[in-house]
Protein backbone atom coordinates (compact mmCIF):
# COMPACT_ATOMS: atom_id res chain seq x y z
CA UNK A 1 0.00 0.00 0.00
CA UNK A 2 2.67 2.29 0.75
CA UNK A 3 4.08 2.10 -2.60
CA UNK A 4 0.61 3.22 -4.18
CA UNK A 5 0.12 5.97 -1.77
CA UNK A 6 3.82 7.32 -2.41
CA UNK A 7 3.20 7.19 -6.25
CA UNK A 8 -0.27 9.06 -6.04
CA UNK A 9 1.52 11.70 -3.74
CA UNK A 10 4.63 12.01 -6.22
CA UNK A 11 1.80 12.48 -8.49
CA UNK A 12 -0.58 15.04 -6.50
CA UNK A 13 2.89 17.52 -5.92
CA UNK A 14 3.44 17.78 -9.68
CA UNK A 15 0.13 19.60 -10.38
CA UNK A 16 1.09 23.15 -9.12
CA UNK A 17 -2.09 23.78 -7.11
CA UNK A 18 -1.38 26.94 -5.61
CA UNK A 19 -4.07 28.78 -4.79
CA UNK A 20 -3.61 31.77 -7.51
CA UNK A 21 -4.06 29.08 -10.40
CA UNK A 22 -6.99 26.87 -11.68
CA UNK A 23 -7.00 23.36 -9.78
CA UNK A 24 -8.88 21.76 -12.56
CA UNK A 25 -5.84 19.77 -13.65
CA UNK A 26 -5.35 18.65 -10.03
CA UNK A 27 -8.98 17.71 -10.08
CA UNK A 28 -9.44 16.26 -13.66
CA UNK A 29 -6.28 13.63 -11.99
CA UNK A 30 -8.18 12.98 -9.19
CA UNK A 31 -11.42 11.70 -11.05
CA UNK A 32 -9.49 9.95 -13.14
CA UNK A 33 -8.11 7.98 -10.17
CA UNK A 34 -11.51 7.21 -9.01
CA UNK A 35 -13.09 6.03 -12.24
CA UNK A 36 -11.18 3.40 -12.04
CA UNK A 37 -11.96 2.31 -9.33
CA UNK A 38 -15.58 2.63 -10.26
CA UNK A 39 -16.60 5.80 -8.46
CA UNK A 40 -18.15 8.58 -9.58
CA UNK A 41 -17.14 11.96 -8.44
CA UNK A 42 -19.09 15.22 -8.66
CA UNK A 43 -18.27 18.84 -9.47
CA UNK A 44 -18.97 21.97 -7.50
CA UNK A 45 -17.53 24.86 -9.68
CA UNK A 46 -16.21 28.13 -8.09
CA UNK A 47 -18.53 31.06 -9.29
CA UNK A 48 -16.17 31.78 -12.60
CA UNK A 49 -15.80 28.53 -13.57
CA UNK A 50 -11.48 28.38 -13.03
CA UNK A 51 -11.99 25.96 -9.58
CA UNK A 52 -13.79 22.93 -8.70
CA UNK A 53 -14.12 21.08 -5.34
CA UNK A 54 -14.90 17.73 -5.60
CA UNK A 55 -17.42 15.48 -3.79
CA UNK A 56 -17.78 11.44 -4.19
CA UNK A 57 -19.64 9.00 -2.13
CA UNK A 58 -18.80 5.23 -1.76
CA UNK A 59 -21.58 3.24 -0.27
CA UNK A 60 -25.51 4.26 0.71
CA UNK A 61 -26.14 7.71 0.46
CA UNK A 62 -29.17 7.10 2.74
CA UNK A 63 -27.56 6.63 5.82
CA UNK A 64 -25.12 8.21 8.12
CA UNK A 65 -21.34 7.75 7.26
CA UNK A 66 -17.90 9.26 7.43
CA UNK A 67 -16.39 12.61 5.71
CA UNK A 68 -12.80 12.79 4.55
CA UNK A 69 -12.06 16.38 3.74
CA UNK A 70 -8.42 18.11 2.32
CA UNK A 71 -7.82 21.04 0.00
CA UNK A 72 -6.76 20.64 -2.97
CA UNK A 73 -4.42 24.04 -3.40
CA UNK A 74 -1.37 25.44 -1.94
CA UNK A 75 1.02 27.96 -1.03
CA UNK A 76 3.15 29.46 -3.19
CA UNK A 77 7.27 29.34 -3.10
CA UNK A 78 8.30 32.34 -4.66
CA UNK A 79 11.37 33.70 -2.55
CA UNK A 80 11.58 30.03 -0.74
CA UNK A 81 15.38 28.42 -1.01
CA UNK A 82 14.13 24.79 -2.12
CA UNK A 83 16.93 21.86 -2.28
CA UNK A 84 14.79 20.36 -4.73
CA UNK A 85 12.07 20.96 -7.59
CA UNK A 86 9.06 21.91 -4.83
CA UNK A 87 7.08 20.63 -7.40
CA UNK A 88 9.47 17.34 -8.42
CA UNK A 89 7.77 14.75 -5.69
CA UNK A 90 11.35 13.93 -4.41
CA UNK A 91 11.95 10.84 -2.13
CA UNK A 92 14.84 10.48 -0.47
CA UNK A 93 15.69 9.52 3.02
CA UNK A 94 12.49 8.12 3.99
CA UNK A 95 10.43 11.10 3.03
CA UNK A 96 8.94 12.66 0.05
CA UNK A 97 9.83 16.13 -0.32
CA UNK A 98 7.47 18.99 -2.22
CA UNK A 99 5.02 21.58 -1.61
CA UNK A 100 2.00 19.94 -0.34
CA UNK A 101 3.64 16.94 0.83
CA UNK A 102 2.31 17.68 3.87
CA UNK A 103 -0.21 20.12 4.02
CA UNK A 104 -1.95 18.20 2.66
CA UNK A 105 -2.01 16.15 0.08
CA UNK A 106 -0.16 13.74 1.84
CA UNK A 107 -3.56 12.81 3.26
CA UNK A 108 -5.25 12.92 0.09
CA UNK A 109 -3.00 10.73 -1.34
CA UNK A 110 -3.67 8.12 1.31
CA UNK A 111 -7.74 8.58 1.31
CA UNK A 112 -7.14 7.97 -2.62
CA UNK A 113 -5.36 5.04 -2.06
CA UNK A 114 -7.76 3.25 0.01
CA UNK A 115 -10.90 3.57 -2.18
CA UNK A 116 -10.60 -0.16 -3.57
CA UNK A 117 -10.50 -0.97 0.09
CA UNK A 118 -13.50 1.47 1.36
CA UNK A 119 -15.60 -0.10 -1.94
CA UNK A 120 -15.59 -3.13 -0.29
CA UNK A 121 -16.11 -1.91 3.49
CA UNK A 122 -18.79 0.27 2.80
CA UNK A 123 -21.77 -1.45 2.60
CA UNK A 124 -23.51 0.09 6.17
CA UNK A 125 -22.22 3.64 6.29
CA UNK A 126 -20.86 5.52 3.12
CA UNK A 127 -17.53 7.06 3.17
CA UNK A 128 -17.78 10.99 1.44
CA UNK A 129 -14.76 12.35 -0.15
CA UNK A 130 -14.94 16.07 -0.65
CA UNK A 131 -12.02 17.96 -1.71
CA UNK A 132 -12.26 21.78 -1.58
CA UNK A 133 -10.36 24.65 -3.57
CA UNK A 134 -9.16 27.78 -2.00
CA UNK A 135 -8.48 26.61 1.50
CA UNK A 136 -5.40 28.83 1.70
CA UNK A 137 -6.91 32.02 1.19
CA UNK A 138 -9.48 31.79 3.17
CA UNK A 139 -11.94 28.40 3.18
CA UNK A 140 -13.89 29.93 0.04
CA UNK A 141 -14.66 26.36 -1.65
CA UNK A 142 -15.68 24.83 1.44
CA UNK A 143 -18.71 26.46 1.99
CA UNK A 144 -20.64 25.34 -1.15
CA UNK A 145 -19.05 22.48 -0.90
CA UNK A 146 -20.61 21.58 2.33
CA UNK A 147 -24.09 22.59 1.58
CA UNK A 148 -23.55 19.84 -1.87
CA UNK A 149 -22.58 17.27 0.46
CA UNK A 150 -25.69 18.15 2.97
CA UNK A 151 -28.45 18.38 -0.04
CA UNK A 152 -27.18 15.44 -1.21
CA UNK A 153 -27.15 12.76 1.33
CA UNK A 154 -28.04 11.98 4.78
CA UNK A 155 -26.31 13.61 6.99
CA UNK A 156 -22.93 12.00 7.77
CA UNK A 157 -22.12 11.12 11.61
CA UNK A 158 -18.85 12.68 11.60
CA UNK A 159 -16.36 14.33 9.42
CA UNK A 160 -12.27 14.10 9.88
CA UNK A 161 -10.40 17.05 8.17
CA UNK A 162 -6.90 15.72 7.38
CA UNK A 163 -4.99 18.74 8.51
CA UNK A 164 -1.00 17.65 9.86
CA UNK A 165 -1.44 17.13 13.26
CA UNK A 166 1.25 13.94 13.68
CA UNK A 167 -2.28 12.31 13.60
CA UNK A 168 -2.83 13.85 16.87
CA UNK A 169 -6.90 14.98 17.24
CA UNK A 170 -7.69 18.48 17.01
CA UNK A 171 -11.22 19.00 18.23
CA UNK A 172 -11.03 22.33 18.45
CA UNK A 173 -9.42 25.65 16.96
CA UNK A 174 -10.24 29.60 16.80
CA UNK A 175 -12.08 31.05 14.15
CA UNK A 176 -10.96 34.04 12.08
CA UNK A 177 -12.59 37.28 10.10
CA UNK A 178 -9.90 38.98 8.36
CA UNK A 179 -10.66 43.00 6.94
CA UNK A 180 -9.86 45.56 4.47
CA UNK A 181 -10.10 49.13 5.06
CA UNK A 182 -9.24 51.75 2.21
CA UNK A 183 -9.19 55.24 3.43
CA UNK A 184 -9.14 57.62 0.86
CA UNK A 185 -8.94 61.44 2.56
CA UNK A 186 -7.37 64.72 0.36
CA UNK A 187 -3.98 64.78 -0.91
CA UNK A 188 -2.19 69.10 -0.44
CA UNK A 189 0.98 70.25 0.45
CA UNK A 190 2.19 69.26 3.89
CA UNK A 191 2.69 72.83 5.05
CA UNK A 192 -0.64 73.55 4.57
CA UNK A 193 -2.16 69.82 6.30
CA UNK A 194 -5.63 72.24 7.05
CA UNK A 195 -6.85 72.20 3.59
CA UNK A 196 -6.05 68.54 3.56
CA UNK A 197 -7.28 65.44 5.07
CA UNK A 198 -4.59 62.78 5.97
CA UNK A 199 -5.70 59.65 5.16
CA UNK A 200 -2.75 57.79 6.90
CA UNK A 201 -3.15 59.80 9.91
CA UNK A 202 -7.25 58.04 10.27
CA UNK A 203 -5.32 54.46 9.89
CA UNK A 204 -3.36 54.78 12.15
CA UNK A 205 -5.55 56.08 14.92
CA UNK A 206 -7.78 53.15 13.61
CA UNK A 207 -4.55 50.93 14.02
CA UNK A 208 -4.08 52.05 17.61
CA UNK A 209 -7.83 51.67 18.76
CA UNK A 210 -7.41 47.99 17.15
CA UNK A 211 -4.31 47.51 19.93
CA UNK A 212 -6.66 49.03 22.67
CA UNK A 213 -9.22 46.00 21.69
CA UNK A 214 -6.42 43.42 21.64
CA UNK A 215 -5.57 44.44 25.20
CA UNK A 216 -8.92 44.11 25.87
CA UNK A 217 -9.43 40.80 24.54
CA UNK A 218 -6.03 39.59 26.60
CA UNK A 219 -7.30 40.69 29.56
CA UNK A 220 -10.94 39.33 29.13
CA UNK A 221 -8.49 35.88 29.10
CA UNK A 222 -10.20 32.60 27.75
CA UNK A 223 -9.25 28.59 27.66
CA UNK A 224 -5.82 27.95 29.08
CA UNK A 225 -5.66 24.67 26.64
CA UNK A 226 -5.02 27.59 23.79
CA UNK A 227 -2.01 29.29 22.62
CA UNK A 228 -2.49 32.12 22.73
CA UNK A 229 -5.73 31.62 25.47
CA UNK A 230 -7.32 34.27 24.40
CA UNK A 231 -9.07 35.93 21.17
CA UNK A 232 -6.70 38.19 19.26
CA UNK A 233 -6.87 41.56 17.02
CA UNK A 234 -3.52 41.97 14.67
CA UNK A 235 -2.86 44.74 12.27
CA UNK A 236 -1.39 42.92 9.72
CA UNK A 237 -0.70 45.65 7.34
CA UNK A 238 -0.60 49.57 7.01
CA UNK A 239 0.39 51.46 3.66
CA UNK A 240 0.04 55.10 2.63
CA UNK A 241 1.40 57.88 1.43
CA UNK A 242 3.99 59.03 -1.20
CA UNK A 243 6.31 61.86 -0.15
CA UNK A 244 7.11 63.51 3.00
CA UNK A 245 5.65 67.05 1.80
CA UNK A 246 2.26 65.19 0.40
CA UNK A 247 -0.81 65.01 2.77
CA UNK A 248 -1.36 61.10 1.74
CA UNK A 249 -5.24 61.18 0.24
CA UNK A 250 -4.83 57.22 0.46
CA UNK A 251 -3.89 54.59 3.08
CA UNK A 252 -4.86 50.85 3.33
CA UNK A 253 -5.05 48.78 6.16
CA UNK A 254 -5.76 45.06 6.86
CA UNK A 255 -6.62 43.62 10.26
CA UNK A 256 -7.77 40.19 11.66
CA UNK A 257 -9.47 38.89 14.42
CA UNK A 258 -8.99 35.14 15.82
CA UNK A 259 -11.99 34.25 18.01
CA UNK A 260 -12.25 31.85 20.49
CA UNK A 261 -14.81 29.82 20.59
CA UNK A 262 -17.89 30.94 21.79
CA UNK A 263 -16.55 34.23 21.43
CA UNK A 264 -19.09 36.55 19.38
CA UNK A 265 -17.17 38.29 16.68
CA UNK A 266 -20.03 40.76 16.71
CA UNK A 267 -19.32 42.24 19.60
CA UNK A 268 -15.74 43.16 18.71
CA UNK A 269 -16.59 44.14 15.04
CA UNK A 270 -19.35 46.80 16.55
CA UNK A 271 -16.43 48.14 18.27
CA UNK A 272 -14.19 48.09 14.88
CA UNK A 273 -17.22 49.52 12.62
CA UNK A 274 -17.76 52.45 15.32
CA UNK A 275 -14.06 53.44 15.31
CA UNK A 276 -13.95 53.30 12.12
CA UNK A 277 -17.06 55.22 11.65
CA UNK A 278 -15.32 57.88 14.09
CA UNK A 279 -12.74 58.77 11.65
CA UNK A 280 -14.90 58.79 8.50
CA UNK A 281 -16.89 61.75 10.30
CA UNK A 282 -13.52 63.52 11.48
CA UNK A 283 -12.32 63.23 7.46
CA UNK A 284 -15.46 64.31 5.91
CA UNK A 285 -15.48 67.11 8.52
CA UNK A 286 -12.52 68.64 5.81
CA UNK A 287 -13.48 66.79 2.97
CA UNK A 288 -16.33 65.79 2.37
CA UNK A 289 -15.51 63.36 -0.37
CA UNK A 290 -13.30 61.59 2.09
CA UNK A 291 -14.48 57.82 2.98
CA UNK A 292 -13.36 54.33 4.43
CA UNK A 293 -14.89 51.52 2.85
CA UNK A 294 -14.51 47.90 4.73
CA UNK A 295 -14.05 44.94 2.77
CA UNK A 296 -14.05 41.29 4.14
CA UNK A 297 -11.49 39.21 2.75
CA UNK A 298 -11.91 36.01 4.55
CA UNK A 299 -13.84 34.49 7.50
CA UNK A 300 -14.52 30.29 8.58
CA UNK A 301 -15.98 29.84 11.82
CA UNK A 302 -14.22 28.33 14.84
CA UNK A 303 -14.45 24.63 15.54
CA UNK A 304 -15.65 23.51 19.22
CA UNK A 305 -16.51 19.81 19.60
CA UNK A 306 -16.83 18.65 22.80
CA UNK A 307 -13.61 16.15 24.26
CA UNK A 308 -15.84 13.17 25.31
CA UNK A 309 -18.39 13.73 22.46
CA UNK A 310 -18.37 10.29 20.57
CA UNK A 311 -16.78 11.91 17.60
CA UNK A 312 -14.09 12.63 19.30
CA UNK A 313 -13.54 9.40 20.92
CA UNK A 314 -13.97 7.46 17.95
CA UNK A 315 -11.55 9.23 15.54
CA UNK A 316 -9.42 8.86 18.91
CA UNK A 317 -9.50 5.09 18.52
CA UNK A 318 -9.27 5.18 14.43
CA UNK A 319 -5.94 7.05 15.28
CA UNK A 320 -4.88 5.49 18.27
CA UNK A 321 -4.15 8.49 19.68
CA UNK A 322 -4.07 7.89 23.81
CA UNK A 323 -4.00 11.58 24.33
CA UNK A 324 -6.57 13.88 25.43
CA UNK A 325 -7.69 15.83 22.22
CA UNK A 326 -5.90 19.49 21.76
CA UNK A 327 -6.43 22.40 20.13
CA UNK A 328 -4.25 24.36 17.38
CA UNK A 329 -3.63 28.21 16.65
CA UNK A 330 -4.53 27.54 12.85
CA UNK A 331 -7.85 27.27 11.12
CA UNK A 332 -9.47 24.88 9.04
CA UNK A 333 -12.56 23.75 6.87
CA UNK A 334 -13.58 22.09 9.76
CA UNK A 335 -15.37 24.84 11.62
CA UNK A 336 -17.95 24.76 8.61
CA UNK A 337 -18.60 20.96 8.70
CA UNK A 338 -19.29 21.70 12.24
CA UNK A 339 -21.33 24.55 11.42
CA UNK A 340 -23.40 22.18 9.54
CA UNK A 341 -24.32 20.10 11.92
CA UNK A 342 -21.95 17.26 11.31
CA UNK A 343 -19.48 16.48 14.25
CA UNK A 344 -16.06 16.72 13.13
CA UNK A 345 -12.35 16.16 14.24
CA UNK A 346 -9.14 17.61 12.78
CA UNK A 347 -6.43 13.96 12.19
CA UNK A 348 -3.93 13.58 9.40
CA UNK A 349 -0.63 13.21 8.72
CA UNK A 350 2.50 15.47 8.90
CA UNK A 351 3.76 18.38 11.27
CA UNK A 352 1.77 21.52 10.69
CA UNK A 353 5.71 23.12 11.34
CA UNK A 354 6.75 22.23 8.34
CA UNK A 355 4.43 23.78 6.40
CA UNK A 356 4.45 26.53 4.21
CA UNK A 357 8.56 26.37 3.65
CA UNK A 358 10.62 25.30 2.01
CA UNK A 359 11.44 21.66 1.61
CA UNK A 360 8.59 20.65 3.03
CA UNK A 361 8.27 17.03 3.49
CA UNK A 362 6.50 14.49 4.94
CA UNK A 363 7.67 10.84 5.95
CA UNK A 364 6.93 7.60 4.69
CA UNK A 365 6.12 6.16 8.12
CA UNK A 366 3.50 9.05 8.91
CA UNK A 367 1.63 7.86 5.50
CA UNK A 368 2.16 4.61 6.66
CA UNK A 369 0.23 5.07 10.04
CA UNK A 370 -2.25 7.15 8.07
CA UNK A 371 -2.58 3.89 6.05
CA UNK A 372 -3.35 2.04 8.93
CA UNK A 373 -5.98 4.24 10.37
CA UNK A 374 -7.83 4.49 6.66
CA UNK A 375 -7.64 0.58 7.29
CA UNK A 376 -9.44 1.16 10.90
CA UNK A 377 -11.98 3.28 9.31
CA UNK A 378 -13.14 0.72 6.75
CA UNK A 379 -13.42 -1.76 9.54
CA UNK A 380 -15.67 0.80 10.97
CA UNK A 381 -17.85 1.06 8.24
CA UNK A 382 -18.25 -2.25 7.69
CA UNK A 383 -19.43 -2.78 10.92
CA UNK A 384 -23.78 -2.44 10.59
């Protein structure tokens, strides 16, 4: 088994998935795979037609069964230092080096390699695959790709998101809005700033109010089984102006907030829309054409699923994992399974620290436990 798995991940690395290009290579592989092994997979297009998740069921669709979920794209390397082609599928040394290899088509690659073995285990309770585009900037297949899966069978008893987590399981993680502000204000000569209004100067007051809410949030405190315990507010970028002796008539900031669960992002975004609002009134007060528009460029909800819920417990056995469940820093699809009503786990393969740079790699062992809990799962199944 490990030889097919290895061969379908050399494969998966070579499509260059990233998130900026069209996955429908990556995807056109991937039903190509299952047809012959007899399944039928389904399309659910992004809205222009460049992306597809992808969505497959192997068994009854009228009963409760099991979700396997990954993303298909990835993160780019420009201005990484790679030993080898990221996009070669190297092995060497017991691991197979490339972008991807573990976050995470490493898991894909194993799911994939077990359908001959879940066609003939599934005969009680289906096993869904459902493969998602975009996950790296920001969950946007997921959503429509849940609601397919949930209009189109019964709903499944549990879903496992294949995230790296050393096959550790995650059962819960923060969720995340991230925003856009564009001031625009009136540009003039700096010696005469009263006949102007400084754009840059109402981002960064808006920057400093977002620090006052971050202290906030700190001190408010949270679940001690986090890192960091406690929502936080980041100004992740802040760009204006041209020259010293220009009043900048343009300034663009981007902020996030990472909510605990049970947290209500509301609340802190009424905060963040009044400040905000604040400095709108104190531009247009010297030019009245001055505005700040808000933009949303990405939210997914936090995950929260209970450590003794039976979900939890039974990906625990399918992983063997002894531990008591964590929780990450980093976000997932899974918040919107759970959203959904379907109880679901984070547990795959790989080290979420090697992510995202270069050389990533994953090793031949962790696919090869991986292996063995895909085999656990279609015991599972089988059993009525």
């Amino acid at each position: 088994m490990i030889e097919k798995i290895t061969q379908i991940l050399c494969d998966l690395i070579r499509f260059q998935s990233i998130s900026s290009n069209s996955n429908l290579d990556i995807v056109g592989y991937i039903e190509e795979l299952l047809q012959a092994d007899g399944v039928s997979a389904r399309r659910i297009p992004s809205p222009d037609g460049q992306k597809s998740s992808l969505l497959a069921t192997i068994g009854p669709a009228d009963r409760p069964g099991v979700v396997l979920s990954a993303h298909t794209d990835v993160v780019p390397v420009e201005g990484q230092s790679w030993s080898v082609p990221p996009f070669g599928g190297v092995i060497r040394d017991g691991r197979i080096v490339g972008r991807g290899a573990t976050d995470m088509k490493g898991f894909v690659a194993v799911v994939l390699a077990h359908v001959p073995r879940f066609l003939t285990a599934a005969k009680e309770r289906p096993i869904h695959l459902a493969l998602s585009y975009d996950e790296e900037v920001g969950c946007r297949g997921a959503p429509d790709l849940v609601r397919a899966l949930t209009q189109s069978v019964t709903r499944p008893m549990l879903a496992i998101v294949g995230e790296p987590t050393t096959l550790r399981v995650v059962r819960a993680h923060k969720g995340k809005i991230a925003r856009r502000l564009t001031i625009t204000g009136r540009t003039g000569h700096s010696a005469m700033p009263h006949r102007a209004a400084n754009a840059v100067d109402a981002a960064a007051a808006i920057a400093y109010g977002l620090r006052g809410f971050a202290e906030a949030e700190v001190a408010r405190g949270g679940d001690l089984s986090f890192d960091p315990p406690f929502t936080s507010v980041h100004v992740g970028s802040l760009h204006g102006g041209t020259a010293l002796n220009i009043v900048p008539d343009r300034a663009v900031l981007e902020y996030e907030v990472r909510m605990m669960p049970g947290r209500d992002a509301g609340d802190i975004l009424a905060r963040v829309d009044a400040l905000v609002e604040q400095e709108r009134r104190r531009l247009q007060a010297a030019a009245p054409e001055a505005d700040i528009i808000s933009e949303e460029m990405l939210a997914y909800p936090a995950l929260d699923t209970g450590s003794a819920d039976p979900a939890t417990l039974l990906v625990a056995r399918l992983a063997q994992d002894t531990q008591p469940a964590g929780t990450v820093a980093f976000g997932t699809e899974a918040g919107i399974y759970a959203q959904a009503g379907i109880p679901t786990l984070v547990c795959g393969p790989g080290d979420i620290a090697r992510a995202h740079k270069a050389d990533e790699w994953i090793a031949l062992s962790e696919l090869a436990a991986a292996s063995a809990m895909m085999d656990r799962l279609a015991d599972f199944v089988l059993l009525p």
